[in-house]
C-alpha atoms as a PDB file:
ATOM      1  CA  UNK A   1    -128.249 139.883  79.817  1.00  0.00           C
ATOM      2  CA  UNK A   2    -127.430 138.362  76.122  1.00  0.00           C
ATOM      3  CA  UNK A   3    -126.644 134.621  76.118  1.00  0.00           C
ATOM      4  CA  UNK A   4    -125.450 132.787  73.140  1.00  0.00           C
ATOM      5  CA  UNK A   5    -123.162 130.215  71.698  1.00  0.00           C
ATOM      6  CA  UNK A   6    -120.229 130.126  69.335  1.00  0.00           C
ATOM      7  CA  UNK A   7    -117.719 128.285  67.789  1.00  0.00           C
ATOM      8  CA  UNK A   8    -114.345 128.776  67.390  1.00  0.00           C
ATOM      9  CA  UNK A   9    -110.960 127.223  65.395  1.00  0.00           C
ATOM     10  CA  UNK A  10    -108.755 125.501  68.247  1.00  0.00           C
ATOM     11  CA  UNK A  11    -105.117 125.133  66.776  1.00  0.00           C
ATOM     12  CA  UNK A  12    -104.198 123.089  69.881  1.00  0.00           C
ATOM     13  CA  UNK A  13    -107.399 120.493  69.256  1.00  0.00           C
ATOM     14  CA  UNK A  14    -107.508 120.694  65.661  1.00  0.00           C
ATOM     15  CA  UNK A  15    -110.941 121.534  64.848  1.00  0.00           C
ATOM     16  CA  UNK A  16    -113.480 123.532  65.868  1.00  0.00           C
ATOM     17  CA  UNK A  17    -115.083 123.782  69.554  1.00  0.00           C
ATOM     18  CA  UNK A  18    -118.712 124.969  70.808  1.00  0.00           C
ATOM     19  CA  UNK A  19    -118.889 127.517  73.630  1.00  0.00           C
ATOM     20  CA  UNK A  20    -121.997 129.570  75.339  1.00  0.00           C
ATOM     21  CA  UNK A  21    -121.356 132.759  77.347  1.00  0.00           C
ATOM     22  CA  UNK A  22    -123.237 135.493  78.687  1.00  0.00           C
ATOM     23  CA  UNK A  23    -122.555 139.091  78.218  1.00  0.00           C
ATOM     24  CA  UNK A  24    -124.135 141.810  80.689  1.00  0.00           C
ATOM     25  CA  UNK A  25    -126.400 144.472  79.101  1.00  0.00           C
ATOM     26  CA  UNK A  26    -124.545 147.656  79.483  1.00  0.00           C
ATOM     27  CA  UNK A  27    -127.535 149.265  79.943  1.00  0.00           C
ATOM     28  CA  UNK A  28    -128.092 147.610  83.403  1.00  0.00           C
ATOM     29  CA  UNK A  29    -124.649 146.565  84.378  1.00  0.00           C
ATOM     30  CA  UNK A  30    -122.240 149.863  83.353  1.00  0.00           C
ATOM     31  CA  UNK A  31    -120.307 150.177  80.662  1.00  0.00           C
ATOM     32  CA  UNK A  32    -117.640 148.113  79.449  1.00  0.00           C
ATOM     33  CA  UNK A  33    -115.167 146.339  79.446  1.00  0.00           C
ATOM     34  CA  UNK A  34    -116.233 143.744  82.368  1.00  0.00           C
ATOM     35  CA  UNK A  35    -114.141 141.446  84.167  1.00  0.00           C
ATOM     36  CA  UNK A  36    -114.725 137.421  82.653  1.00  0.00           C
ATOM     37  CA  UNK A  37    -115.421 134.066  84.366  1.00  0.00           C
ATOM     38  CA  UNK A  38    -114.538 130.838  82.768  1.00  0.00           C
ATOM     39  CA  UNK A  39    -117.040 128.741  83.910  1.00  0.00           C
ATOM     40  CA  UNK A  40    -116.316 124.790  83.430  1.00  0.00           C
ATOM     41  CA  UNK A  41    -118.817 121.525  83.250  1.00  0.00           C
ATOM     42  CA  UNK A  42    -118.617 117.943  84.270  1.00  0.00           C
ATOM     43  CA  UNK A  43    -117.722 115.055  82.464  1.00  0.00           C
ATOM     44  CA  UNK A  44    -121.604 114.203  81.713  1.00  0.00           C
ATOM     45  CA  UNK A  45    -122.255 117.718  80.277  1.00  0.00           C
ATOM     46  CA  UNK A  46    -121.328 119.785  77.722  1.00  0.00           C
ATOM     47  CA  UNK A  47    -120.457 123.454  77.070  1.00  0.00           C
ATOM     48  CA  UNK A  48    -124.762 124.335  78.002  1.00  0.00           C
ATOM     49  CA  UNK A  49    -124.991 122.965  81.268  1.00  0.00           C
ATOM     50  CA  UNK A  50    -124.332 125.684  83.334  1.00  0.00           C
ATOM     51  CA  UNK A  51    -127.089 127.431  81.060  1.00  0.00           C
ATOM     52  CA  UNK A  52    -129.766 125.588  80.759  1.00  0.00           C
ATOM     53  CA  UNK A  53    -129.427 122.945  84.360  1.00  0.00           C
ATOM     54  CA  UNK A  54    -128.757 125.910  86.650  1.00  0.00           C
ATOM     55  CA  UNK A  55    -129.835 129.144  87.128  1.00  0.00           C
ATOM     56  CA  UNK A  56    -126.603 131.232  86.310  1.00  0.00           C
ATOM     57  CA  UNK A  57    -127.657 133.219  83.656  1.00  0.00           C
ATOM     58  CA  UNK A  58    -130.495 134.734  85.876  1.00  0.00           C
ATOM     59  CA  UNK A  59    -127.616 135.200  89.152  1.00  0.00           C
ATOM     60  CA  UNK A  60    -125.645 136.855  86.754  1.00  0.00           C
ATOM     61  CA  UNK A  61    -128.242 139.315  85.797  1.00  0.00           C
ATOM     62  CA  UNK A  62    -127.044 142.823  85.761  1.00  0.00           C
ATOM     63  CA  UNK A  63    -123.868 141.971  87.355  1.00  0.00           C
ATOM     64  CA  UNK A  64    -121.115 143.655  85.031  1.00  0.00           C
ATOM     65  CA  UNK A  65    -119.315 139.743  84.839  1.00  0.00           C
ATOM     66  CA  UNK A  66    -118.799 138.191  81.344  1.00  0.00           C
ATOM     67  CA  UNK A  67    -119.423 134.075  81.771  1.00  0.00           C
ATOM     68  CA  UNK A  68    -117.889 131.686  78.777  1.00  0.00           C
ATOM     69  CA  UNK A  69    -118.862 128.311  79.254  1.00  0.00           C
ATOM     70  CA  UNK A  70    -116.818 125.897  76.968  1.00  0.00           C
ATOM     71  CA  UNK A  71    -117.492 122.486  75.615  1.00  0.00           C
ATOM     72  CA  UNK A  72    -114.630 120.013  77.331  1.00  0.00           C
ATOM     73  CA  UNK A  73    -116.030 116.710  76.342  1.00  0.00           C
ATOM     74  CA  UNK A  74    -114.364 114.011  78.842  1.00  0.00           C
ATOM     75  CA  UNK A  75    -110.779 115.733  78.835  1.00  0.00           C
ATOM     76  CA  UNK A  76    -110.312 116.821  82.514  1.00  0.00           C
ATOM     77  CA  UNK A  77    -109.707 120.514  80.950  1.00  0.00           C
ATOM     78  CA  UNK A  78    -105.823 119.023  80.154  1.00  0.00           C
ATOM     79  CA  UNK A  79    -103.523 117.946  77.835  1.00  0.00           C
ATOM     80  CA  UNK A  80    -103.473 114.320  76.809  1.00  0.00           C
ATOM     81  CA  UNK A  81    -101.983 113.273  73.216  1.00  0.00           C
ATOM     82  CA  UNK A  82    -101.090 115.016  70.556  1.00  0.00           C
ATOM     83  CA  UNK A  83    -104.747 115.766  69.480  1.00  0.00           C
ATOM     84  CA  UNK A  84    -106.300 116.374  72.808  1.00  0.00           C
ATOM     85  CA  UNK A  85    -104.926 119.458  74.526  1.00  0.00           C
ATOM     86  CA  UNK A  86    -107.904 121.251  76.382  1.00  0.00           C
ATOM     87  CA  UNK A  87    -105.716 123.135  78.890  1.00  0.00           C
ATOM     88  CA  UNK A  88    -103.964 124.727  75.620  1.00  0.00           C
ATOM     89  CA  UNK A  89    -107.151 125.028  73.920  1.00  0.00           C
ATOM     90  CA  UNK A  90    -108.014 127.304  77.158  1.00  0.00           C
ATOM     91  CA  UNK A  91    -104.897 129.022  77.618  1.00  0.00           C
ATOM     92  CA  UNK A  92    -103.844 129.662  74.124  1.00  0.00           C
ATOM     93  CA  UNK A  93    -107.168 129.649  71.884  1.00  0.00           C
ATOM     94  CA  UNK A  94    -110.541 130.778  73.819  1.00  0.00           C
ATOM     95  CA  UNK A  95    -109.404 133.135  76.370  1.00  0.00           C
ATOM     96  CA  UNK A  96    -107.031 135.092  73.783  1.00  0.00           C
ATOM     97  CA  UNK A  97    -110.735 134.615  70.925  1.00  0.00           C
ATOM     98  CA  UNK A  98    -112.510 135.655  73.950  1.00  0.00           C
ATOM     99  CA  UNK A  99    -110.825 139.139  74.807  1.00  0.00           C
ATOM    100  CA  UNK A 100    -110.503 139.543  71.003  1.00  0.00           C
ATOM    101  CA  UNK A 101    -114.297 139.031  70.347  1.00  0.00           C
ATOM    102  CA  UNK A 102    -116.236 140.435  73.628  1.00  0.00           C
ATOM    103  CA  UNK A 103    -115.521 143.392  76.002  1.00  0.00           C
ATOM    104  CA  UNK A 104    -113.494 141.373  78.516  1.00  0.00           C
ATOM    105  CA  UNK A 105    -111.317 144.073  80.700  1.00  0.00           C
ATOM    106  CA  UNK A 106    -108.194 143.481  80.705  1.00  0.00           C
ATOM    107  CA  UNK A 107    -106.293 141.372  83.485  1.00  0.00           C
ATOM    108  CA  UNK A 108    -107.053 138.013  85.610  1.00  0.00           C
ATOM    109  CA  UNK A 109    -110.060 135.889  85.361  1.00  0.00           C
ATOM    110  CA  UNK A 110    -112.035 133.658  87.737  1.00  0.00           C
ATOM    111  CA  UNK A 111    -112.713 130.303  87.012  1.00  0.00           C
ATOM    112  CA  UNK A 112    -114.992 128.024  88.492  1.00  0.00           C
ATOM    113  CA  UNK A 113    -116.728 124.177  88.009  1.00  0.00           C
ATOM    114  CA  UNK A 114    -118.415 121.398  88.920  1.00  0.00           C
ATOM    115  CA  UNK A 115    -117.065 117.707  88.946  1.00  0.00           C
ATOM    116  CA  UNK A 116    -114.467 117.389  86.111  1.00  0.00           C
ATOM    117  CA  UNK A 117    -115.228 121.318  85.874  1.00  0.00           C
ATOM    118  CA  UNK A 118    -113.931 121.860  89.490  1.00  0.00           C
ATOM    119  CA  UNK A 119    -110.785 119.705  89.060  1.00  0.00           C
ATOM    120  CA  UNK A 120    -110.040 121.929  86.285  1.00  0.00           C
ATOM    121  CA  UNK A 121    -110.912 125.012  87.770  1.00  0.00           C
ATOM    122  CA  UNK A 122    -108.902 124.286  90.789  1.00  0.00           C
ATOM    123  CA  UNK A 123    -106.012 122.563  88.693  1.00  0.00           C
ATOM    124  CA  UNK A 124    -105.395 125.610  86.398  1.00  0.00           C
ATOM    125  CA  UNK A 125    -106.156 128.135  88.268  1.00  0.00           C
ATOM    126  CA  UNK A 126    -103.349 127.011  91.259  1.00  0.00           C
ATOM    127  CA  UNK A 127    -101.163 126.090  87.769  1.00  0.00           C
ATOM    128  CA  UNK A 128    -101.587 129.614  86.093  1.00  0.00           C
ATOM    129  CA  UNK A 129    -102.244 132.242  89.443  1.00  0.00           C
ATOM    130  CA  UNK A 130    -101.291 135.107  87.097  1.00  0.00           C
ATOM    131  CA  UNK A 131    -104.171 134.689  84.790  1.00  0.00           C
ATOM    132  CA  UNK A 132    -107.236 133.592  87.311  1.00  0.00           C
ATOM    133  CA  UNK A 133    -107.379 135.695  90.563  1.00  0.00           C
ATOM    134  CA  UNK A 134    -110.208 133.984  91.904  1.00  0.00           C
ATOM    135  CA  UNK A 135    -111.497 130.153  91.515  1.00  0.00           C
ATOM    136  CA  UNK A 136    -114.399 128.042  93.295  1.00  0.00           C
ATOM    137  CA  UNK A 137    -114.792 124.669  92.496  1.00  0.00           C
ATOM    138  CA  UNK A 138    -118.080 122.648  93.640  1.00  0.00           C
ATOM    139  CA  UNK A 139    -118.323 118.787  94.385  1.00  0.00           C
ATOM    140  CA  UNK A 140    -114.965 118.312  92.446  1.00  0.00           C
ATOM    141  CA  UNK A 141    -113.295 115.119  91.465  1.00  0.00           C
ATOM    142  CA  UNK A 142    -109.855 115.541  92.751  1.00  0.00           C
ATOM    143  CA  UNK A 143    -107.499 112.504  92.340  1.00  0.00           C
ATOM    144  CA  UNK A 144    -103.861 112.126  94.148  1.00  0.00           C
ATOM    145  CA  UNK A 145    -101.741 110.621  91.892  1.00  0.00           C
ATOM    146  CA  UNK A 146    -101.836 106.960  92.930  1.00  0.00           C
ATOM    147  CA  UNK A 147    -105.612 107.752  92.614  1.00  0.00           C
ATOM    148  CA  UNK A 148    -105.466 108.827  88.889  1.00  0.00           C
ATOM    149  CA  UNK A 149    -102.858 106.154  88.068  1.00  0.00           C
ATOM    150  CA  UNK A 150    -105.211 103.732  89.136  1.00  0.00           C
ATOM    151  CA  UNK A 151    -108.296 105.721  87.356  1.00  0.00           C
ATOM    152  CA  UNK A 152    -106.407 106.304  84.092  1.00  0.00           C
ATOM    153  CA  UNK A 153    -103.993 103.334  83.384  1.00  0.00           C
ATOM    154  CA  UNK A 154    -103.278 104.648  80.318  1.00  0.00           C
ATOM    155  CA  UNK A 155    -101.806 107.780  81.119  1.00  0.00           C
ATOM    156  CA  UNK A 156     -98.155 108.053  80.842  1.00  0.00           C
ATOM    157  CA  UNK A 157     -95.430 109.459  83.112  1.00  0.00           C
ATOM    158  CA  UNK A 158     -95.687 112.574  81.582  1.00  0.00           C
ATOM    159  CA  UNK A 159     -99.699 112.847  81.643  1.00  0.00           C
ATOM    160  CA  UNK A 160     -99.842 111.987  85.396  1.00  0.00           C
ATOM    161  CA  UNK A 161     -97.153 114.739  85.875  1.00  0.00           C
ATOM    162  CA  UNK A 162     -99.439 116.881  83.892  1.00  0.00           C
ATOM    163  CA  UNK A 163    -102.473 116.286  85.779  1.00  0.00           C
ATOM    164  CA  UNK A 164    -100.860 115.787  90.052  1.00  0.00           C
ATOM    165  CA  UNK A 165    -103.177 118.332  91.391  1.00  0.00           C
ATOM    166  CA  UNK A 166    -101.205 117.629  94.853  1.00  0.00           C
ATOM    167  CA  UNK A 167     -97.975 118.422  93.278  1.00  0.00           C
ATOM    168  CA  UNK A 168     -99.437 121.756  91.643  1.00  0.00           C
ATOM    169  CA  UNK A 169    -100.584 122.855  95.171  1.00  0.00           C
ATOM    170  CA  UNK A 170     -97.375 122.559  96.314  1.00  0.00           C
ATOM    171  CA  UNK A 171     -96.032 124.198  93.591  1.00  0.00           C
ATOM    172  CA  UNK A 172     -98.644 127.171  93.652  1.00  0.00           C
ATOM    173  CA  UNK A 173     -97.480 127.754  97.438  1.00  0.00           C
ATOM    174  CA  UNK A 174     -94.212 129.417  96.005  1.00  0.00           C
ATOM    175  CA  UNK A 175     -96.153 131.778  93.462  1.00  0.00           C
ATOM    176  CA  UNK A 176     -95.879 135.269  93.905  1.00  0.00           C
ATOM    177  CA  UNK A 177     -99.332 135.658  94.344  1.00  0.00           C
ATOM    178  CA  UNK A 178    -102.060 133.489  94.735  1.00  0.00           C
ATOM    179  CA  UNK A 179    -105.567 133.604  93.601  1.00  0.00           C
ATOM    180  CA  UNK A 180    -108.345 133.501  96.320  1.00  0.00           C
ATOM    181  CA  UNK A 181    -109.554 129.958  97.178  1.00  0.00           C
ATOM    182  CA  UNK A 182    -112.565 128.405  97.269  1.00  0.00           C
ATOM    183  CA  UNK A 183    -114.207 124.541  97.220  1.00  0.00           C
ATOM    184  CA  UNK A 184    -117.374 123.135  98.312  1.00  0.00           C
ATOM    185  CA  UNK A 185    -119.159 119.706  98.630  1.00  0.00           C
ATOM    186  CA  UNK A 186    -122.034 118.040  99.417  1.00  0.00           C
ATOM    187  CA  UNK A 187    -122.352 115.679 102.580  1.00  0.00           C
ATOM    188  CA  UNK A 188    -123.835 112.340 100.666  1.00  0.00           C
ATOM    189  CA  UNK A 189    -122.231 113.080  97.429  1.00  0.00           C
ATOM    190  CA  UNK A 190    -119.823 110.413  96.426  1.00  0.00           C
ATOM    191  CA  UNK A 191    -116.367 112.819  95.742  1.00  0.00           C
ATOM    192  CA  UNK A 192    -116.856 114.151  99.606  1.00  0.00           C
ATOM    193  CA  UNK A 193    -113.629 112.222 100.413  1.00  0.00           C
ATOM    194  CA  UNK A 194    -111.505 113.320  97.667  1.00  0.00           C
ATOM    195  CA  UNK A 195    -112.550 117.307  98.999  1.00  0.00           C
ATOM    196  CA  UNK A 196    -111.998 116.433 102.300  1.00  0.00           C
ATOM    197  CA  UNK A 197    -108.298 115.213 101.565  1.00  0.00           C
ATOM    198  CA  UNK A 198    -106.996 118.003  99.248  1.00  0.00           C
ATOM    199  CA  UNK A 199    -108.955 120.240 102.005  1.00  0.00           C
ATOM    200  CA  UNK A 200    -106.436 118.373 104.173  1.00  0.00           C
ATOM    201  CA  UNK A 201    -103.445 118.842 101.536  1.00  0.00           C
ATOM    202  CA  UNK A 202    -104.102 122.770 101.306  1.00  0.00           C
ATOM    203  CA  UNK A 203    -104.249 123.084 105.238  1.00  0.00           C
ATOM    204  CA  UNK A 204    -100.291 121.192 105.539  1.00  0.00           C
ATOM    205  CA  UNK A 205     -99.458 123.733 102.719  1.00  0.00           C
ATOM    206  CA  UNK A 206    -100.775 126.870 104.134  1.00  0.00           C
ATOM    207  CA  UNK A 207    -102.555 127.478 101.267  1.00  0.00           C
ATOM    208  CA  UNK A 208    -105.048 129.809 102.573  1.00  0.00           C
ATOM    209  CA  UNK A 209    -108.337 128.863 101.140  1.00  0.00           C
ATOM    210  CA  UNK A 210    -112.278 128.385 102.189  1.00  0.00           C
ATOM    211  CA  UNK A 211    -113.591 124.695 102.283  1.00  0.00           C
ATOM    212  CA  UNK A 212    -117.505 124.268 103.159  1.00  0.00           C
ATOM    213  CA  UNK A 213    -119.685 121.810 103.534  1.00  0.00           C
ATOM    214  CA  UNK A 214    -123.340 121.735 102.712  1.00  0.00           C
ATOM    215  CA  UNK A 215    -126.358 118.906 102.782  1.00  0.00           C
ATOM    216  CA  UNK A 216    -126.769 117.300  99.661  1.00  0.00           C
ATOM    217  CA  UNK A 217    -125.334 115.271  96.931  1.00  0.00           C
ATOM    218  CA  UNK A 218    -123.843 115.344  93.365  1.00  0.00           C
ATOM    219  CA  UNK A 219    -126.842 116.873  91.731  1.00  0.00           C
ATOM    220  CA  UNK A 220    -127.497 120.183  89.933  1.00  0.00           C
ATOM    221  CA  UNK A 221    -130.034 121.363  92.505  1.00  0.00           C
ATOM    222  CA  UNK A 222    -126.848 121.596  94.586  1.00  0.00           C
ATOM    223  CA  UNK A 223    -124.805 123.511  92.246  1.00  0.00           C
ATOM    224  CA  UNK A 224    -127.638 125.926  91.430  1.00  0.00           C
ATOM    225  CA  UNK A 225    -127.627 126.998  95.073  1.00  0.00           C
ATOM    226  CA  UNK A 226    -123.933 126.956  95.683  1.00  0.00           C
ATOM    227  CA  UNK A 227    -122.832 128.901  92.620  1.00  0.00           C
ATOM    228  CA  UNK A 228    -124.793 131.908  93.952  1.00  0.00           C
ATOM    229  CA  UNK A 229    -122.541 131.804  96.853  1.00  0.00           C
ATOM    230  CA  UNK A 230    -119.341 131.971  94.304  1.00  0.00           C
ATOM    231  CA  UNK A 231    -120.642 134.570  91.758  1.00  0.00           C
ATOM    232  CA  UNK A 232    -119.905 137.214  94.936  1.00  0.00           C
ATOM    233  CA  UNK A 233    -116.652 136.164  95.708  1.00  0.00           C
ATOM    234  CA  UNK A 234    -115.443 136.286  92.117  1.00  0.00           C
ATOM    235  CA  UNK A 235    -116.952 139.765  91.775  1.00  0.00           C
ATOM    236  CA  UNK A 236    -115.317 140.731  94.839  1.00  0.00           C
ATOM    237  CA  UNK A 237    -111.730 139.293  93.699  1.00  0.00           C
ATOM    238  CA  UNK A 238    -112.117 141.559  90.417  1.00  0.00           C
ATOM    239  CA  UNK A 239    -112.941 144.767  91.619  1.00  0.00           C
ATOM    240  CA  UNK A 240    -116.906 144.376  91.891  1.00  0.00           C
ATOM    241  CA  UNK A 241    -118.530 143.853  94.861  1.00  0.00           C
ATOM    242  CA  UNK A 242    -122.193 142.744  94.308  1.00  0.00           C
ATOM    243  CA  UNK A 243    -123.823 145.374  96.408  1.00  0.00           C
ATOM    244  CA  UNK A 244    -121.791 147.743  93.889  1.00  0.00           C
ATOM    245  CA  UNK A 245    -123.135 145.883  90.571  1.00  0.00           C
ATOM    246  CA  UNK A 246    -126.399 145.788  91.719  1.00  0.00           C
ATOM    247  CA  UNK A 247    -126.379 149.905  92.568  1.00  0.00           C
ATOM    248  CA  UNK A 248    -125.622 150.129  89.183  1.00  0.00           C
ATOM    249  CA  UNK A 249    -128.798 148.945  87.654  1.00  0.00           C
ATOM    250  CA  UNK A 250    -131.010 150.321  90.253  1.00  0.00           C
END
């Protein structure tokens, strides 16, 4: 496993942004190219968290999965103002630098987060179901839209538009095809109500999807544990189970 960070030019933020990844060992995971996970944070992390808080790089360990973890400050992974567009920062700048740069395989990603990072996991990847084909999102903050009207005063009609994870549900429901579903929460952490209801929002859109519920709260020992349970089903989705990546460093 190699683990590093790098920064890249944004066009759509202006200046340049940090990101980590992880790139398997072809050695121990196969030869490349491997399939890529974009890997999100929450709003009191940055583009390290998932490296150094959890234990990801280790559950990723000969599995042939590329991970890039980008730096998202407090943007909710979207566009708001001219200066501050982090879902085209993701879309049109780091995945595109990302393919160009490491041996990603052609085709879909899976995304996945915590908190702000699961919004946005769960936000693009029902928005864009032709470029993620498999997303889990853990403990995520998940606002209606009278919810993020009150949260975000500021935003305008256009912003709240922008960021109605309801409406892009119901949107995602028409898509030819849909990427595979996941979402997870803790029983005393304080977002449990916001999973619960766009549980309840997938279920009247039969948006076929897997909603769990665990003990615990909105820490990182959660997340450590629960990621290991997502790193499978994303391998799975792209075409690797994990009993298969692990016979290939045995």
């Amino acid at each position: 496993m190699n683990i590093g960070q790098m920064q890249t030019r944004s066009r759509a933020l202006g200046r340049h942004i940090t990101f980590s990844f992880s790139l398997p060992d072809p050695q121990e995971a196969g030869p490349p190219p491997y399939p890529a996970l974009l890997q999100l944070h929450g709003a009191t992390d940055d583009h390290s968290a998932w490296i150094t808080r959890s234990k990801l790089a280790v559950y990723l360990d000969n599995k042939p999965l590329i991970a890039i973890m980008p730096d998202g400050g407090l943007s909710l992974w979207g566009n708001r103002g001219p200066r501050e567009r982090y879902e085209d920062f993701l879309m049109e700048d780091l995945l595109p630098t990302c393919s160009a740069l490491c041996p990603v395989r052609p085709g879909p990603w899976a995304i996945g987060g915590l908190s702000m990072g699961g919004f946005g996991a769960l936000r693009l990847g029902l928005k864009y179901p032709h470029r993620f084909a498999s997303i889990w999102a853990h403990s995520s903050f998940i606002p209606d839209r009278p919810a993020l009207r009150e949260r975000f005063p500021d935003m305008t009609a256009e912003e709240l538009d922008h960021f109605d994870i309801y409406a892009i549900a119901a949107e995602a429901v028409k898509a030819p095809t849909r990427p595979r579903l996941s979402l997870d929460c803790g029983t005393e952490d304080f977002l449990i109500e916001h999973n619960r209801a766009f549980h309840d929002h997938l279920q009247k859109l039969n948006y076929p999807h897997e909603y769990a519920e665990h003990p615990g709260a909105h820490t990182w020992e959660y997340w450590d544990e629960h990621v290991q349970q997502a790193i499978p089903q994303h391998l799975e989705v792209l075409g690797v189970t994990a009993q298969a990546s692990d016979e290939l460093s045995a």
